[in-house]
C-alpha atoms as a PDB file:
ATOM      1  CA  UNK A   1       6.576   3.158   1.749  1.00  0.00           C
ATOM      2  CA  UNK A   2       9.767   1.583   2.574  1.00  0.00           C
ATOM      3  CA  UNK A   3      10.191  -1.441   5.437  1.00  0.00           C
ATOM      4  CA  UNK A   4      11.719   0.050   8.562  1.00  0.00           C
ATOM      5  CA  UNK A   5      13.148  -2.144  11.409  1.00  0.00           C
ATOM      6  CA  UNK A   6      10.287  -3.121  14.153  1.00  0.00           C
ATOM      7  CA  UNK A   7      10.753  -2.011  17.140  1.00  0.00           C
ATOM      8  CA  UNK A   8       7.769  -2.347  18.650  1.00  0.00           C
ATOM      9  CA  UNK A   9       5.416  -5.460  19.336  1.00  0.00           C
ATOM     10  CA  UNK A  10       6.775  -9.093  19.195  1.00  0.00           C
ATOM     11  CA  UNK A  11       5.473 -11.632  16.211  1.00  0.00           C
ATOM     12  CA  UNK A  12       2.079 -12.260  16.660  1.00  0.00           C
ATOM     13  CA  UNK A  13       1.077 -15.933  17.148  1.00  0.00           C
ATOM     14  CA  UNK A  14      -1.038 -17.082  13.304  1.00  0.00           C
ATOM     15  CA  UNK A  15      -4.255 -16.238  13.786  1.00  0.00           C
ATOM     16  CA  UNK A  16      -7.354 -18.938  13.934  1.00  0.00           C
ATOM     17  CA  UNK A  17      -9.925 -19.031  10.768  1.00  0.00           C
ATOM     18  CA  UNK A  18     -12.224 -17.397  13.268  1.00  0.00           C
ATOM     19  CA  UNK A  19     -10.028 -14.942  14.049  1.00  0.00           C
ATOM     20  CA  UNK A  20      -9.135 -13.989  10.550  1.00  0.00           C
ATOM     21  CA  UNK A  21     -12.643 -13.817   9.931  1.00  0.00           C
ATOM     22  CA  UNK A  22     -12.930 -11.386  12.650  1.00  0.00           C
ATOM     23  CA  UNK A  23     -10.126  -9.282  11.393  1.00  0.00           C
ATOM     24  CA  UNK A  24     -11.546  -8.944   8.020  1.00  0.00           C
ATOM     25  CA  UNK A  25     -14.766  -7.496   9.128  1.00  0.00           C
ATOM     26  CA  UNK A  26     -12.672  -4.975  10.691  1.00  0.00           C
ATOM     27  CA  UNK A  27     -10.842  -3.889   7.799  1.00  0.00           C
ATOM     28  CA  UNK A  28     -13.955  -3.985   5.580  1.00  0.00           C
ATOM     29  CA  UNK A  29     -15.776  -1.243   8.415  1.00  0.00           C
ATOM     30  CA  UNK A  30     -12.830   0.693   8.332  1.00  0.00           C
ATOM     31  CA  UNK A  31     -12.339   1.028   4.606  1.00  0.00           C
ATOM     32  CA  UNK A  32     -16.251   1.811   4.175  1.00  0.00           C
ATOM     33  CA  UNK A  33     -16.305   4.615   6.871  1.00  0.00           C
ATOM     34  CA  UNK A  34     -12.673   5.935   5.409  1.00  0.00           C
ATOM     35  CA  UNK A  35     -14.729   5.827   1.486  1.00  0.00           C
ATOM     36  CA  UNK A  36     -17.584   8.035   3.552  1.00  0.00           C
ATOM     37  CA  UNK A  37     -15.494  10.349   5.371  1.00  0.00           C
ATOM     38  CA  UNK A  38     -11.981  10.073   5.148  1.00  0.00           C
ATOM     39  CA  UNK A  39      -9.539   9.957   8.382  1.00  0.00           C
ATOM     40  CA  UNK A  40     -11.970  11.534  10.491  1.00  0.00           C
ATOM     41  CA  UNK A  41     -14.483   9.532   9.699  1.00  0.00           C
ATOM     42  CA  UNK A  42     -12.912   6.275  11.116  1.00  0.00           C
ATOM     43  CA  UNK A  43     -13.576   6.100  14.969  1.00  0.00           C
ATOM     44  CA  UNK A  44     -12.853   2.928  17.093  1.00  0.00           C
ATOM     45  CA  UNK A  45     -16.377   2.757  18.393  1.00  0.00           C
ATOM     46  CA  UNK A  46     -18.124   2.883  14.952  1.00  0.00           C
ATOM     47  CA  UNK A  47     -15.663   0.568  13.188  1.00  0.00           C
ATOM     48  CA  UNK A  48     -16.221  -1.771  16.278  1.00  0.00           C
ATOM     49  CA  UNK A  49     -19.799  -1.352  16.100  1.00  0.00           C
ATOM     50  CA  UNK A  50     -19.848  -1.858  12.257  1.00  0.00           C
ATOM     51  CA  UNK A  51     -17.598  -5.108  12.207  1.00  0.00           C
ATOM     52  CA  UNK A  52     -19.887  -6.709  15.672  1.00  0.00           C
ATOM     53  CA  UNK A  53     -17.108  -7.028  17.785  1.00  0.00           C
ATOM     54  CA  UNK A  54     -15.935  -5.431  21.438  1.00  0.00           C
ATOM     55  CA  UNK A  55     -14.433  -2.132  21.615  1.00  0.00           C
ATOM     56  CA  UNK A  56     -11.452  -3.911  23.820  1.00  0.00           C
ATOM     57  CA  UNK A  57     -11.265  -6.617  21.038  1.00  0.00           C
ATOM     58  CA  UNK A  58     -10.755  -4.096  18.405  1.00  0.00           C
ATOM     59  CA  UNK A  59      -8.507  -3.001  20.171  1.00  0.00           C
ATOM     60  CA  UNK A  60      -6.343  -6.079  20.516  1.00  0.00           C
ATOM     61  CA  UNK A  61      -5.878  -6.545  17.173  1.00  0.00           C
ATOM     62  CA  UNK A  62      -5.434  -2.630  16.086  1.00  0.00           C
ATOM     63  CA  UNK A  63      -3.780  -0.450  19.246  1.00  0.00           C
ATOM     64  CA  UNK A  64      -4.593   2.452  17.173  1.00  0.00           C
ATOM     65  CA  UNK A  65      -6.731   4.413  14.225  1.00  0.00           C
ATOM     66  CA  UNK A  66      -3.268   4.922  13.238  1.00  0.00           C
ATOM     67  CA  UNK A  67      -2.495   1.138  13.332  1.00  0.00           C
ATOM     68  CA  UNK A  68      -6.085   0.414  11.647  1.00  0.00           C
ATOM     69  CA  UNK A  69      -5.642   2.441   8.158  1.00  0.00           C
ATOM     70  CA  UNK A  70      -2.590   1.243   7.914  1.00  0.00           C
ATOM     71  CA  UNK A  71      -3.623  -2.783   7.478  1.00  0.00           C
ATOM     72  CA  UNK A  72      -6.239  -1.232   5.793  1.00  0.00           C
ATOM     73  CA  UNK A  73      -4.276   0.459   3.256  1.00  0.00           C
ATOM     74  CA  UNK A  74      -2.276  -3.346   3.218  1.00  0.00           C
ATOM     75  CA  UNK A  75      -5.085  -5.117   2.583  1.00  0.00           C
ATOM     76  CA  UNK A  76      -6.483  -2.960  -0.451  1.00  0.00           C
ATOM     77  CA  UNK A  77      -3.260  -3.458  -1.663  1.00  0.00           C
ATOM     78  CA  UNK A  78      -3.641  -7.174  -1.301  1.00  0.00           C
ATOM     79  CA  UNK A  79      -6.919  -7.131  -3.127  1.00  0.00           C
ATOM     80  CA  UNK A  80      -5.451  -4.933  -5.738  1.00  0.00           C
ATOM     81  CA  UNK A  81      -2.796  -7.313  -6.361  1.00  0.00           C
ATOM     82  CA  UNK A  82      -5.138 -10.298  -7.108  1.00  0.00           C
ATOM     83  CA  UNK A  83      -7.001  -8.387  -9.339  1.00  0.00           C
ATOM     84  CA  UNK A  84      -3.274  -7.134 -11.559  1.00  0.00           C
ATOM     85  CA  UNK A  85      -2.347 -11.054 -11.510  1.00  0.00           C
ATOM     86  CA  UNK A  86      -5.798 -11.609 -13.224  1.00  0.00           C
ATOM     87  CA  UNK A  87      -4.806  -8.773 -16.111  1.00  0.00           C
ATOM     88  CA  UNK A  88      -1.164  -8.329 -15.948  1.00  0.00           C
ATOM     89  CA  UNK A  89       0.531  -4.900 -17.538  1.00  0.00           C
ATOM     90  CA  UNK A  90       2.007  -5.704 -21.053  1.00  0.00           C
ATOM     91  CA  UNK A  91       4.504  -3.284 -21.464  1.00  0.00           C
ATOM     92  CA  UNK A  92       7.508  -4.359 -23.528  1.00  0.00           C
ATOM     93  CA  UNK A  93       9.959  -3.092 -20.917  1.00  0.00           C
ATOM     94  CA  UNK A  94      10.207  -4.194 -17.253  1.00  0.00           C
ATOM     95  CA  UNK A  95       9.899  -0.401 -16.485  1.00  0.00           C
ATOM     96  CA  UNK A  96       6.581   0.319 -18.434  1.00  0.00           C
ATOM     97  CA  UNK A  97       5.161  -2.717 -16.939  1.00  0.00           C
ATOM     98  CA  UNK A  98       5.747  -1.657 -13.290  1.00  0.00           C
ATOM     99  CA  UNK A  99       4.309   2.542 -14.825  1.00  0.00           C
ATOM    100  CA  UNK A 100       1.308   0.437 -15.959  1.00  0.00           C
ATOM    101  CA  UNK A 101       0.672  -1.194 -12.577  1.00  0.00           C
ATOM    102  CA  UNK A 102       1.542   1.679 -10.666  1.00  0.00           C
ATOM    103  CA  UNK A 103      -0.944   3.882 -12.351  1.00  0.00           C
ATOM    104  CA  UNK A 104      -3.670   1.182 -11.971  1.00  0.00           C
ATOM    105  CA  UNK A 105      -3.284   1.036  -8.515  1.00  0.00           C
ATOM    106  CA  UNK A 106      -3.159   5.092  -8.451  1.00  0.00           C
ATOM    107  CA  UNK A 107      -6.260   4.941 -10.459  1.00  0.00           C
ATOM    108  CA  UNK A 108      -8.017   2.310  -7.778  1.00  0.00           C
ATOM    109  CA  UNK A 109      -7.104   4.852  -5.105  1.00  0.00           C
ATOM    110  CA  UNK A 110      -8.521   7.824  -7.062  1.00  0.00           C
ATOM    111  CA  UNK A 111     -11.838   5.910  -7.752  1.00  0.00           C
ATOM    112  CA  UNK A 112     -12.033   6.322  -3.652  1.00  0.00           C
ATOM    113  CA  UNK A 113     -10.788   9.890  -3.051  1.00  0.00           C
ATOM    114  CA  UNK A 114     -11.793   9.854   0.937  1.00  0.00           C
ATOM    115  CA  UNK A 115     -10.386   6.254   1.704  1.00  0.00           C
ATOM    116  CA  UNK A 116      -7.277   6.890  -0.186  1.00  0.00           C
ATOM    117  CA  UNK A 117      -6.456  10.165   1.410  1.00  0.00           C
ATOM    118  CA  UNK A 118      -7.403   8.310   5.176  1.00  0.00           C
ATOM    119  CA  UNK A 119      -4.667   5.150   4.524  1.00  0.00           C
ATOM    120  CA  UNK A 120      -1.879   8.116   3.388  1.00  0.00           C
ATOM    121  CA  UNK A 121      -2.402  10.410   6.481  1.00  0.00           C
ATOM    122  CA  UNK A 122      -2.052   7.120   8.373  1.00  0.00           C
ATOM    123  CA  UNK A 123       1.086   6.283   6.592  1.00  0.00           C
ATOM    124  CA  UNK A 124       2.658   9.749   7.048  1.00  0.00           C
ATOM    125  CA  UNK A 125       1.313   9.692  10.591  1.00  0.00           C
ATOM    126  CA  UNK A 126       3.060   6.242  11.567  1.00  0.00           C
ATOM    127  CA  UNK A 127       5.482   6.163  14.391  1.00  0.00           C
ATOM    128  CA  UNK A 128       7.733   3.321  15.279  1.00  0.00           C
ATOM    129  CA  UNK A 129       4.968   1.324  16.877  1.00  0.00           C
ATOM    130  CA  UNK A 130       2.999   1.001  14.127  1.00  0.00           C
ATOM    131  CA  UNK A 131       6.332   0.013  11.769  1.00  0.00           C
ATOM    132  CA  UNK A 132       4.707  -4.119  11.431  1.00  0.00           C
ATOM    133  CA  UNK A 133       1.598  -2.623   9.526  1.00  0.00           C
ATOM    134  CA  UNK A 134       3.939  -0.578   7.704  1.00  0.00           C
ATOM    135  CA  UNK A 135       6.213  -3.235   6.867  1.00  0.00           C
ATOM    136  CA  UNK A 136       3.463  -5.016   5.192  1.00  0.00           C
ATOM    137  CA  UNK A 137       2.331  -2.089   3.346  1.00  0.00           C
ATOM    138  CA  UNK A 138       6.436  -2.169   1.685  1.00  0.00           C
ATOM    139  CA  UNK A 139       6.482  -5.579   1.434  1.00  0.00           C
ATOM    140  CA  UNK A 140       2.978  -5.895  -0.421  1.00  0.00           C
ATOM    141  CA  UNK A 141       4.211  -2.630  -2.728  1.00  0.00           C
ATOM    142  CA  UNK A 142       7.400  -4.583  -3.481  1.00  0.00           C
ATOM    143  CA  UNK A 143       5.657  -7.900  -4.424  1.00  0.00           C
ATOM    144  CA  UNK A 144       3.379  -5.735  -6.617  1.00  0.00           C
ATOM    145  CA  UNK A 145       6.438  -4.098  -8.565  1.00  0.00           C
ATOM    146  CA  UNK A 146       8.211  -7.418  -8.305  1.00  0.00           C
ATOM    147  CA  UNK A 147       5.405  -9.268 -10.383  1.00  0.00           C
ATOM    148  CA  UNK A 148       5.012  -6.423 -12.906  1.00  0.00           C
ATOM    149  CA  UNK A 149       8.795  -7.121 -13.353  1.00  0.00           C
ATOM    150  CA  UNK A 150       8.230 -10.589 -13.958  1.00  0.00           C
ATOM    151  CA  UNK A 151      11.485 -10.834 -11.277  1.00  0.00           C
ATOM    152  CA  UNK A 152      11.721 -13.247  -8.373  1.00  0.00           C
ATOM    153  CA  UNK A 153      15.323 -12.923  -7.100  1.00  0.00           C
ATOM    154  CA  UNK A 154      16.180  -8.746  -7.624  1.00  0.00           C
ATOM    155  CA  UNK A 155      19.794  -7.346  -7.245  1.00  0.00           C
ATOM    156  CA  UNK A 156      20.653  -5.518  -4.539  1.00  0.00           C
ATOM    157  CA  UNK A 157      20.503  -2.532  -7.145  1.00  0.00           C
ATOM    158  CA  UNK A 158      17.192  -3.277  -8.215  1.00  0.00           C
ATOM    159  CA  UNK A 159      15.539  -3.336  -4.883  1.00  0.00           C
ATOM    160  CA  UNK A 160      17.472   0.381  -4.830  1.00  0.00           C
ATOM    161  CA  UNK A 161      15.572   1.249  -7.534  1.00  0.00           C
ATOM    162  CA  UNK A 162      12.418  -0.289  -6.381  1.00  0.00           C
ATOM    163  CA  UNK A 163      12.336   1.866  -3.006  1.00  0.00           C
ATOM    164  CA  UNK A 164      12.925   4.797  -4.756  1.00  0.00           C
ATOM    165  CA  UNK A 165       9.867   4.017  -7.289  1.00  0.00           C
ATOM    166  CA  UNK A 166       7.808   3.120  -3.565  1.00  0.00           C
ATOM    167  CA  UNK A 167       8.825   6.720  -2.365  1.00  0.00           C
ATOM    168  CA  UNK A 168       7.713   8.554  -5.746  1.00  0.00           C
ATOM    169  CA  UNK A 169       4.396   6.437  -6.323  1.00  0.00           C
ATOM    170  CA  UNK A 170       3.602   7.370  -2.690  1.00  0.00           C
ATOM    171  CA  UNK A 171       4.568  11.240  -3.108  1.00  0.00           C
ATOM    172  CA  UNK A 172       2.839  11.478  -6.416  1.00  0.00           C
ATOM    173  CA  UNK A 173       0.068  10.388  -3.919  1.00  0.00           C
ATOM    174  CA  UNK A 174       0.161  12.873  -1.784  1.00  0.00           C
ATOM    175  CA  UNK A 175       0.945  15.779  -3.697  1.00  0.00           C
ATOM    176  CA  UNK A 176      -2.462  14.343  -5.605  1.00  0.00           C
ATOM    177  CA  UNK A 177      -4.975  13.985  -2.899  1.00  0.00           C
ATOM    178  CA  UNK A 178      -3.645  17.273  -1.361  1.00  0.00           C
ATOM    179  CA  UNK A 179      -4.333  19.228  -4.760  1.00  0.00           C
ATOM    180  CA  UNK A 180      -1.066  20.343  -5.639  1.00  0.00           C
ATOM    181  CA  UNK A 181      -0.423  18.180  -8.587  1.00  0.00           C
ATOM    182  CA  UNK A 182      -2.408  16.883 -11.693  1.00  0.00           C
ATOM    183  CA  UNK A 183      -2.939  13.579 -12.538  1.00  0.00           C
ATOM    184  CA  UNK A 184      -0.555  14.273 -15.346  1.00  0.00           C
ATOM    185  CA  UNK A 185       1.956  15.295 -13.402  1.00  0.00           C
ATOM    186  CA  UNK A 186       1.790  12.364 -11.071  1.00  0.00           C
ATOM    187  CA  UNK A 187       1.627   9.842 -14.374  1.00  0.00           C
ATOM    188  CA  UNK A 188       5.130  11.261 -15.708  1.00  0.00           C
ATOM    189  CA  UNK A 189       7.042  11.384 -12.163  1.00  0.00           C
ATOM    190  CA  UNK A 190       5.930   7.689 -11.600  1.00  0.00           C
ATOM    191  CA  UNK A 191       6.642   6.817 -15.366  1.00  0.00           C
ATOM    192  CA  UNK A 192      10.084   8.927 -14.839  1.00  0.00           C
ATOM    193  CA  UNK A 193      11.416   7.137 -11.779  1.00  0.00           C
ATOM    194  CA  UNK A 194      10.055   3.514 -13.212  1.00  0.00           C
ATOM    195  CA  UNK A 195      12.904   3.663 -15.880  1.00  0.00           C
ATOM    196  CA  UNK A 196      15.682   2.823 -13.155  1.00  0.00           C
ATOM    197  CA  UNK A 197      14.596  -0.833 -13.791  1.00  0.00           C
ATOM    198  CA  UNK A 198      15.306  -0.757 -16.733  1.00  0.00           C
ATOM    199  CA  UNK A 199      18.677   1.337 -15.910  1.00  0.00           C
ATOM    200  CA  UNK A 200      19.499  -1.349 -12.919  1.00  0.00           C
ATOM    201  CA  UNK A 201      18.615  -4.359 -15.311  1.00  0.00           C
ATOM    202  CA  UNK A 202      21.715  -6.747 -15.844  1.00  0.00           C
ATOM    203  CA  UNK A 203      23.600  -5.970 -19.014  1.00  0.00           C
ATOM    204  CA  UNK A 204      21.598  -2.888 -19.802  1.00  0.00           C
ATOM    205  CA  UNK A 205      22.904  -0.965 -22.828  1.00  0.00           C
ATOM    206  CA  UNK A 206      24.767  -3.563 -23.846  1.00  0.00           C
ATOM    207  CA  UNK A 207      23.947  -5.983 -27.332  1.00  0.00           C
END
C-alpha cells in the first residue's frame, strides 16, 4: 500500500461543495453494493443509479470500477481514522500503539467481509492509471500509523519501517480474506513487523 509515482492524470482542479457532495454519494453506493456482494457486485450502472447521478458523470470522476474501490477503500480509511483519533491505542511503546491500530482497522474490515475483500482486489488489480487513488490509500495508511506513533516529522528510517508495516498489514489482508491464514496468524505478523518502530526509534537500546 505504498505511494508510487503518478503517471497518469494531471491534478484535478478542488472540487465545489456540490461536487463533493456528489462524490460522496458515490462512494457511499459503492461501499454498500461491495458490503452486499463483493467486487462483482459493484457495476457502474447500479452505483450510478444508487448515488442519482449520470452514467457519463460517474464516470468523470471514477474512469474505472478499478478506480472506484480504490477511493472507496481511501475513504473508509478516512472514516476509520476519525473514529481512532476519538479512542486512541494506549500502548506503552510506539510499536504496540501502531499493532493496536492496525488490528482495529483489520477488525473494521473483517466486520465487512464482502466490501473488504472488493477494495483489496482493487488494490492488487491497480495499474499505473489508477496510482492517484492509490496514493491516497498510502498516504491515509501512513497518517494512520503516523498518529498511533504520536510522530509528526519521521526519519527517513522510520518511514522504511512504516512501508514495510503498510506491505504486511495489507498481506495479512489478503492471505485473510482469501482463507489461508487465521486471524491469529495475521495478529502476530502485523504485531511482528510493528516492532521496527521501535527498532528505527532514535537512541533505541540505549539508557
Amino acid at each position: 500500500m505504498t505511494a508510487r509515482a503518478s503517471t497518469s492524470r494531471p491534478a484535478s482542479p478542488p472540487l465545489t461543495e456540490r461536487q463533493e457532495a456528489r462524490r460522496r454519494r458515490i462512494l457511499r453506493a459503492s461501499a454498500q453494493l461491495a458490503a452486499r456482494g463483493g467486487f462483482d457486485a459493484v457495476q457502474m450502472r447500479e452505483v450510478a443509479e444508487s448515488s442519482q447521478v449520470a452514467l457519463g458523470t460517474l464516470y468523470r470522476y471514477f474512469p474505472s470500477k478499478v478506480h472506484l474501490l480504490v477511493a472507496t477503500m481511501q475513504d473508509q480509511l478516512e472514516r476509520l481514522h476519525g473514529t481512532l483519533r476519538k479512542k486512541p491505542p494506549v500502548g506503552e511503546s510506539a510499536g504496540e500503539r501502531v499493532a493496536e491500530t492496525l488490528m482495529r482497522a483489520f477488525g473494521a474490515l473483517q466486520r465487512d467481509p464482502h466490501l473488504a475483500d472488493a477494495m483489496v482486489r482493487a488494490l492488487t488489480f491497480a495499474d499505473r492509471s489508477v496510482s492517484p487513488e492509490v496514493d491516497q490509500v498510502s498516504r491515509q495508511t501512513t497518517a494512520i500509523i503516523l498518529d498511533a506513533m504520536g510522530l509528526r516529522e519521521p526519519t527517513a528510517e522510520q518511514l522504511s519501517a512504516i512501508r514495510v508495516i503498510e506491505h504486511t498489514w495489507l498481506s495479512a489482508l489478503i492471505t485473510w480474506l482469501s482463507g489461508r491464514a487465521s486471524l491469529a496468524q495475521a495478529k502476530t505478523d502485523i504485531e511482528t513487523a510493528c516492532r521496527l518502530i521501535d527498532l528505527t526509534t532514535p537512541d533505541a537500546g540505549h539508557e
